[in-house]
Structures are given as structure tokens and as C-alpha cells.
Protein backbone atom coordinates (compact mmCIF):
# COMPACT_ATOMS: atom_id res chain seq x y z
CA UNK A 1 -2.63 26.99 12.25
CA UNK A 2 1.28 26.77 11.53
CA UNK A 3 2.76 24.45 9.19
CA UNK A 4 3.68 21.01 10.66
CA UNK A 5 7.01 19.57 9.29
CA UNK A 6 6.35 16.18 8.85
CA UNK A 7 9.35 13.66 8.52
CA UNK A 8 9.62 9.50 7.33
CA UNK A 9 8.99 8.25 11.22
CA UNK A 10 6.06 11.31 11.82
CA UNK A 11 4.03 10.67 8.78
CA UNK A 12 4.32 6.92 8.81
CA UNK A 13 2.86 6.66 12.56
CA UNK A 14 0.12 9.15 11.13
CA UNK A 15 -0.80 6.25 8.36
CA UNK A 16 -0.51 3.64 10.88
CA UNK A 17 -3.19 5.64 12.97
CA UNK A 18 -5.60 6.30 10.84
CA UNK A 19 -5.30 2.81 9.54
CA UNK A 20 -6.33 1.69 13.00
CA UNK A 21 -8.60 4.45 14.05
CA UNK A 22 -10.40 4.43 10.68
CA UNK A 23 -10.18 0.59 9.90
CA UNK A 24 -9.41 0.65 6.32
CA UNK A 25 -6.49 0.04 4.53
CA UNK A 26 -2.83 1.64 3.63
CA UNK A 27 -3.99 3.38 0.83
CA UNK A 28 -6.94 4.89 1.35
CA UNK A 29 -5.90 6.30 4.88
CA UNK A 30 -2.89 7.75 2.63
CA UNK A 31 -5.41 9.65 0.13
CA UNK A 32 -7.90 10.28 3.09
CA UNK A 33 -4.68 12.32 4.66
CA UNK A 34 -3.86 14.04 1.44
CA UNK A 35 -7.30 15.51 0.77
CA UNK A 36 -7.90 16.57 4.02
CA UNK A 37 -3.92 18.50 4.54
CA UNK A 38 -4.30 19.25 1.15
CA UNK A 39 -0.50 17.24 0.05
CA UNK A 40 -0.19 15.62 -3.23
CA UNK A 41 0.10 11.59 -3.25
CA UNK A 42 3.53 11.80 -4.42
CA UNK A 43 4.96 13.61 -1.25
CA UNK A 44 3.01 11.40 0.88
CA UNK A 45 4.86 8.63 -1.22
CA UNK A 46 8.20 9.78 -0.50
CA UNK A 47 7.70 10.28 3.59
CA UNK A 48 6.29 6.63 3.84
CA UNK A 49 8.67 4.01 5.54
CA UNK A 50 9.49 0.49 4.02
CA UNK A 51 7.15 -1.00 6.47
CA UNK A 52 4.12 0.89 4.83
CA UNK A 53 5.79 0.49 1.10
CA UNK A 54 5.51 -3.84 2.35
CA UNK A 55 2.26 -3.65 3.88
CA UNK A 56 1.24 -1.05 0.56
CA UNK A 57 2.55 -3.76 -2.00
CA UNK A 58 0.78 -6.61 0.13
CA UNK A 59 -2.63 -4.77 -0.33
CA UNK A 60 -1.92 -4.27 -4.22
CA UNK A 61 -1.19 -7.91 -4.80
CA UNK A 62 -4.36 -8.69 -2.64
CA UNK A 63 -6.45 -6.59 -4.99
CA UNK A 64 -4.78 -8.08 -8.05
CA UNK A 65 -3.16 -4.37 -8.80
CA UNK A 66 0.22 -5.81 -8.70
CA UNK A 67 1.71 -9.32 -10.14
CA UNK A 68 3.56 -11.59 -8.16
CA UNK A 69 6.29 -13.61 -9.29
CA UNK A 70 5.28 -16.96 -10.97
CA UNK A 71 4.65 -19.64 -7.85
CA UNK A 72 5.22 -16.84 -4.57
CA UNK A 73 1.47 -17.18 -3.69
CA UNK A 74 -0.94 -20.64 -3.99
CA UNK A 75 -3.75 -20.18 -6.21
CA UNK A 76 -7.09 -20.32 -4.79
């Protein structure tokens, strides 16, 4: 099978439709398209477009991976 060149726009609709087809979030439809094209995570981070890097850092804060700024969200 040849080689598809894969681009910012390309690869970002790819996330966005395995996000939807697969129903699970940013991240793991990122690794889930790494293992199975055999890329490593850190070229898949450098195709991604800011919309995915937003939604991405949305997810993170959700799951407490990332801090937010003192008083950006209401505590529950």
C-alpha cells in the first residue's frame, strides 16, 4: 500500500473522524491512529490543528491532567 502524505488539515479531519465514528475522545483516537499506522505521538502532535490542541487541552483539564488558572472554572 503506498505511503499517504498526510498534512495539518488531512490528519486533523482523520482525528475528528474517528472521534465521531469511534465515540471516544481526542486523545485516545490520536494513539488509536498511531498504533495502528505505526507513527510516533510526537508527529501526530505536530500535524494536529489548534482546534484539536483546544478541544485536547479541554479534555486534560477535564481529567485533572492539566491546571487551570486560579478562578477560570467554578468548583464543583
Amino acid at each position: 500500500m503506498p505511503l499517504e502524505v498526510m498534512n495539518t488539515s488531512k490528519f486533523s479531519r482523520t482525528i475528528e473522524e474517528i472521534v465521531v465514528e469511534k465515540k471516544i475522545p481526542y486523545m485516545d483516537a490520536i494513539v488509536w491512529y498511531c498504533e495502528r499506522n505505526e507513527m510516533e505521538v510526537e508527529v501526530a502532535a505536530k500535524l494536529l490543528n489548534g482546534v484539536i490542541k483546544t478541544k485536547l487541552e479541554a479534555e486534560a483539564i477535564d481529567l485533572n491532567f492539566l491546571s487551570t488558572p486560579k478562578g477560570s472554572k467554578l468548583p464543583l
